[in-house]
N, C-alpha and C. Protein backbone atom coordinates (compact mmCIF):
# COMPACT_ATOMS: atom_id res chain seq x y z
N UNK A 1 0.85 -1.17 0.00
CA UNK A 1 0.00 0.00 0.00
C UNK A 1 0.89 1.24 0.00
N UNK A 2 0.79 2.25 -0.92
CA UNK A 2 1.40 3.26 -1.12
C UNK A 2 1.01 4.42 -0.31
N UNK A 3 1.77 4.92 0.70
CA UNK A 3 1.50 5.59 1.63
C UNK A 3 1.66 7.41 0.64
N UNK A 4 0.54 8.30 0.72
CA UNK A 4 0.86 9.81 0.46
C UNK A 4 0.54 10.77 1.27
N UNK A 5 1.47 11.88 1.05
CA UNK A 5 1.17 12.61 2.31
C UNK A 5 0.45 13.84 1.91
N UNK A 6 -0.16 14.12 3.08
CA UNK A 6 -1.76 14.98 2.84
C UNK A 6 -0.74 16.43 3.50
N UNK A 7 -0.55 17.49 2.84
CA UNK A 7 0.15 18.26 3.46
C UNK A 7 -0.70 19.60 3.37
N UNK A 8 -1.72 19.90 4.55
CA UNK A 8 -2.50 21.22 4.49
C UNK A 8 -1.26 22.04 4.08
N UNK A 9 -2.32 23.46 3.42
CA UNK A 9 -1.87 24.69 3.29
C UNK A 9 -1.76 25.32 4.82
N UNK A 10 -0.53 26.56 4.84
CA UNK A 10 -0.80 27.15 6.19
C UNK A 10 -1.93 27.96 5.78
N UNK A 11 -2.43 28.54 4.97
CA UNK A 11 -3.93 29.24 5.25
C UNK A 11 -4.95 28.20 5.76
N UNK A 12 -4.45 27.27 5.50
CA UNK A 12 -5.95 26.07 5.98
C UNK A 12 -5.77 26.31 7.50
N UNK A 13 -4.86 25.59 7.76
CA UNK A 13 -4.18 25.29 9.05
C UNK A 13 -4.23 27.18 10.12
N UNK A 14 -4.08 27.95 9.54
CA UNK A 14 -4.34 29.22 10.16
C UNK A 14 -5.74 29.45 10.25
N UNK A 15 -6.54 28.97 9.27
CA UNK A 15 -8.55 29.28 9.61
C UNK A 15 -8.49 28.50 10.68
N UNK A 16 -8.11 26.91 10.82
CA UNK A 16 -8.40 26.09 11.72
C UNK A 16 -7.86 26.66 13.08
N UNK A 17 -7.08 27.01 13.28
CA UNK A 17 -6.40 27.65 14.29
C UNK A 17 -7.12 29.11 14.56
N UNK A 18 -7.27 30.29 13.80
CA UNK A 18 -8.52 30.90 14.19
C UNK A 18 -9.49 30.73 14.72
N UNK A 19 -10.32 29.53 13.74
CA UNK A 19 -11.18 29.71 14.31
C UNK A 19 -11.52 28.26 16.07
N UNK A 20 -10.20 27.70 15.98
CA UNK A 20 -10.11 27.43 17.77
C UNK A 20 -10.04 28.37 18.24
N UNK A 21 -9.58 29.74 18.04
CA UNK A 21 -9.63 30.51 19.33
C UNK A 21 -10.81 31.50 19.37
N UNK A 22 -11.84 31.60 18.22
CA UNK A 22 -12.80 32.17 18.19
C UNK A 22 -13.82 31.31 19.16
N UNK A 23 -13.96 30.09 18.66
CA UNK A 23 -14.17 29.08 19.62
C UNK A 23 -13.69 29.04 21.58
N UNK A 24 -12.77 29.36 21.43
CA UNK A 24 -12.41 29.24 22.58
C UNK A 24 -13.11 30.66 23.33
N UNK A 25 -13.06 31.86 23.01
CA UNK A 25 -14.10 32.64 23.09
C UNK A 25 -15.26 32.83 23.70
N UNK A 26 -15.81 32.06 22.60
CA UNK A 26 -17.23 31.63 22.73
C UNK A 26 -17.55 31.07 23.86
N UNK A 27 -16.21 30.16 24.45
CA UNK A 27 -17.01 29.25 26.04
C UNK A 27 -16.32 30.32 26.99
N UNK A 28 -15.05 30.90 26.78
CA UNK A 28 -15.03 31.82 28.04
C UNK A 28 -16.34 32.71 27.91
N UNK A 29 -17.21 33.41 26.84
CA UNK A 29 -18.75 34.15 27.12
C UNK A 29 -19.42 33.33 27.68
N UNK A 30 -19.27 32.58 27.05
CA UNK A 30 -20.39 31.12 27.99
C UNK A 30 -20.79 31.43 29.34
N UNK A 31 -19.20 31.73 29.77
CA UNK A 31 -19.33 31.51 31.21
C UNK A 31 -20.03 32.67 31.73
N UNK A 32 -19.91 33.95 30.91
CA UNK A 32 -20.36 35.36 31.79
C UNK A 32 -21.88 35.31 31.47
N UNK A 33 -22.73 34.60 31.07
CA UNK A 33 -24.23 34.58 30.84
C UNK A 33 -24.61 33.30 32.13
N UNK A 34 -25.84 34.08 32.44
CA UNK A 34 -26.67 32.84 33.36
C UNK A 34 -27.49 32.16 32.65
N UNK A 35 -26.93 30.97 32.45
CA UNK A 35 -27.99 30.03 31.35
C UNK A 35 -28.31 28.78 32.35
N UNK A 36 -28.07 28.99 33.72
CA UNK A 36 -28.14 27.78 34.19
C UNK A 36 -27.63 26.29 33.81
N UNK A 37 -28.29 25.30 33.93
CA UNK A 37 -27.97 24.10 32.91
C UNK A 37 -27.65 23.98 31.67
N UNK A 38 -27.92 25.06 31.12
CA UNK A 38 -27.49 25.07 29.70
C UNK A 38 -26.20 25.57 29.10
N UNK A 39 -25.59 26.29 30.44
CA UNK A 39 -24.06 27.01 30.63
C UNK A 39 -23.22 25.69 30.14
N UNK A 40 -23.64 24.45 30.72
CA UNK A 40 -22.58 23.14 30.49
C UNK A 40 -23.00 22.67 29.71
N UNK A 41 -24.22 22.18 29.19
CA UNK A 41 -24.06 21.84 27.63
C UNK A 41 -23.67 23.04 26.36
N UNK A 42 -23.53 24.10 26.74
CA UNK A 42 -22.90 24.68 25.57
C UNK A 42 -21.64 24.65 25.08
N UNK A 43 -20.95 24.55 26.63
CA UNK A 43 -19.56 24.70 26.91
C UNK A 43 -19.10 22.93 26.54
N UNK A 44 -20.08 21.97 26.27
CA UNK A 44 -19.56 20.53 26.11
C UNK A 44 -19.69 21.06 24.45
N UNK A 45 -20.82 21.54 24.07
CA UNK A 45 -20.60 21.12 22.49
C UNK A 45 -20.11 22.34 21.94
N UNK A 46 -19.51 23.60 22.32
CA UNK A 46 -18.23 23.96 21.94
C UNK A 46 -17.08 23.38 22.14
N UNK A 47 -16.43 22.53 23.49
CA UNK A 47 -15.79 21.87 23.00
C UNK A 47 -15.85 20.42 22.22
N UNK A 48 -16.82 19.99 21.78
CA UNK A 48 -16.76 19.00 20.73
C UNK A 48 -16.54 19.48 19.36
N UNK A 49 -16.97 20.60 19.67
CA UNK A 49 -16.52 20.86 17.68
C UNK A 49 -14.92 21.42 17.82
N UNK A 50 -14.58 22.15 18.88
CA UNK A 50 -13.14 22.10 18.90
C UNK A 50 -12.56 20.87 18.92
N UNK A 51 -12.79 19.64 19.53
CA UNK A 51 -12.07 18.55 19.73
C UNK A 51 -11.79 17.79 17.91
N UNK A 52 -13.29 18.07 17.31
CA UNK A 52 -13.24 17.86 15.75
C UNK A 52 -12.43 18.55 15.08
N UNK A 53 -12.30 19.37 15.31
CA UNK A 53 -11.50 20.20 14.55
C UNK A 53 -10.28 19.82 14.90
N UNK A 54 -9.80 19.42 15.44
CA UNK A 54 -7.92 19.43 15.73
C UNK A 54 -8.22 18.05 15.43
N UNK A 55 -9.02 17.17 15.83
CA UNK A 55 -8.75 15.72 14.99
C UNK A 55 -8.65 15.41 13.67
N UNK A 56 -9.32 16.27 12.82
CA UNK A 56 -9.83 16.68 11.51
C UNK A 56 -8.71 17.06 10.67
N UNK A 57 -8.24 17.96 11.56
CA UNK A 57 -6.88 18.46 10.34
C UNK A 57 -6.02 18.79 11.09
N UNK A 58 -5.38 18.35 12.35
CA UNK A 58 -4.38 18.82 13.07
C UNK A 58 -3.67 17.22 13.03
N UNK A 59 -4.83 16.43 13.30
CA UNK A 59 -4.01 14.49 13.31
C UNK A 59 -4.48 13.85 11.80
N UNK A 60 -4.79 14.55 10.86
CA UNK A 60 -4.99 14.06 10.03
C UNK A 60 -6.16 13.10 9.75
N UNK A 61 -7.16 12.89 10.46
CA UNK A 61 -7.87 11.84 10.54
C UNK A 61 -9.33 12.41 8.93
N UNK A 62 -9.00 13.62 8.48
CA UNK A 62 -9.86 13.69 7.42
C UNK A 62 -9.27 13.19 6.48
N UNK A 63 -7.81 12.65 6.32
CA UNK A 63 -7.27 11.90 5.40
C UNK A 63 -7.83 10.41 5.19
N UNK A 64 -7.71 9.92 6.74
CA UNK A 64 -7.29 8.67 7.16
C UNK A 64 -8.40 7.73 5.98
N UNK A 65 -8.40 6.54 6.01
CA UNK A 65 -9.29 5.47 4.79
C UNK A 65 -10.22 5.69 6.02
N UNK A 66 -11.88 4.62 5.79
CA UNK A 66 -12.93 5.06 6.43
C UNK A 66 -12.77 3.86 7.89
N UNK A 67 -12.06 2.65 7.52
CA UNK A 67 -11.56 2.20 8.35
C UNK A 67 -11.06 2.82 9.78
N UNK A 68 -10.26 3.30 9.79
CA UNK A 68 -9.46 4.50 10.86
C UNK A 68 -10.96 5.54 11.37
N UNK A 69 -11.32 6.13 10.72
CA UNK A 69 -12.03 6.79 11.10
C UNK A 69 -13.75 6.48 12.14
N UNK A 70 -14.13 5.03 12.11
CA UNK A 70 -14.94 3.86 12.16
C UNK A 70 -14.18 4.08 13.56
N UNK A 71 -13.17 3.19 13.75
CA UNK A 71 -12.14 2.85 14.94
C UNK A 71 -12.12 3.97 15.69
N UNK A 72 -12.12 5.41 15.18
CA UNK A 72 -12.12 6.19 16.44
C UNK A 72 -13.46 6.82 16.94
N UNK A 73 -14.35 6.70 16.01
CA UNK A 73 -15.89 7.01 16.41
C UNK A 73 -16.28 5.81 17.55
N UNK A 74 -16.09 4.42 17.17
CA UNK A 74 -16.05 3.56 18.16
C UNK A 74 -15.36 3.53 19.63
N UNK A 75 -14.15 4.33 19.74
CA UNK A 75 -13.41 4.25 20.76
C UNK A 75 -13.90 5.40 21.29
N UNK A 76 -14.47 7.01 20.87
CA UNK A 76 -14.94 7.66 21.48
C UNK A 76 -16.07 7.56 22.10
N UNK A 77 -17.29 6.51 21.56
CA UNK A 77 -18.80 6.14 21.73
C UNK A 77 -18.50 5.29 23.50
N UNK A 78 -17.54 4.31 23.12
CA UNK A 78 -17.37 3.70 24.23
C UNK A 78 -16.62 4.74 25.68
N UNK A 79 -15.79 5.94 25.13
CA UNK A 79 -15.35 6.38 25.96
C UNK A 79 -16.48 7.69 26.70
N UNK A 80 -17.41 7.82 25.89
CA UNK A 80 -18.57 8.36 26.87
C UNK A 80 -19.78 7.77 27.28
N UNK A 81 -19.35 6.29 26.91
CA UNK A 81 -20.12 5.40 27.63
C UNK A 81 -19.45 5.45 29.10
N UNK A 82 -18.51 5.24 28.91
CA UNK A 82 -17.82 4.78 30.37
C UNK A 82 -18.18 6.24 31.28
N UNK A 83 -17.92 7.24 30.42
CA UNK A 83 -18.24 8.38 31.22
C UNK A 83 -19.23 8.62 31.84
N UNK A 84 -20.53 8.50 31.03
CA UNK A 84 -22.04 8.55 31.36
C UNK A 84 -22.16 7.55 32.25
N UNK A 85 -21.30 6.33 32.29
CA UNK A 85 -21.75 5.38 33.19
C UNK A 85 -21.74 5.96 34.35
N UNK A 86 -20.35 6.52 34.58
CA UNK A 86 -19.83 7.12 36.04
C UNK A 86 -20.48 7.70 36.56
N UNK A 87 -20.80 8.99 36.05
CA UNK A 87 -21.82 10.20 36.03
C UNK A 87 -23.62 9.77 36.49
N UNK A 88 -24.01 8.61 36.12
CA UNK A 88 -24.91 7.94 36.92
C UNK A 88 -24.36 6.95 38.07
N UNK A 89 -23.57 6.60 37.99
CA UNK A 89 -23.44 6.12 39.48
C UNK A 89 -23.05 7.16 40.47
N UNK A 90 -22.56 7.95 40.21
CA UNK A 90 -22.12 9.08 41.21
C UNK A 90 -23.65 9.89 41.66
N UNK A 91 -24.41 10.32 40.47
CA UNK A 91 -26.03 10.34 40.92
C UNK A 91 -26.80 10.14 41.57
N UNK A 92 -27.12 8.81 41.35
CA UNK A 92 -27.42 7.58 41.90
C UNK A 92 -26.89 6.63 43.28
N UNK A 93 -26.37 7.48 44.02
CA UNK A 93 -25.48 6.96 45.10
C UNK A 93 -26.38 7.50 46.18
């Protein structure tokens, strides 16, 4: 198998990097609004699209075959399984 290398542009790699810190932003405002319960789910799915984003084109995984990409949707599903598990037993206590 012939390995090629995926070599972003730095303008790519500079939007992506922008816009993490526009992102990053966004959850420090997060914090200065009273949204109650909704303060932490915003602040989870700003950082999920940051976490996409640096997986995406910082580790290369928008390259990767669909294989690779399968393997880490699976290893993340299970890793907020385990989380959510916790998070109800700690509840639930």
């Amino acid at each position: 198998m012939e390995h090629t290398e995926h070599i972003l542009s730095y303008g790519k790699l500079t939007a992506v990097w922008v816009a993490l810190l526009v992102l990053t932003a966004a959850t420090i405002m997060v914090t200065r609004f009273e949204l109650g319960v909704w303060k932490v789910w915003a602040a989870l799915a700003i950082a999920s699209v940051k976490s996409g984003l640096v997986i995406a084109f910082f580790m290369h995984m928008k390259y990767e075959p669909r294989l690779f990409r399968i393997i880490l949707f699976v290893a993340l599903f299970t890793l907020a399984g385990f989380i959510g598990g916790t998070f109800f037993d700690v509840l639930y206590r």
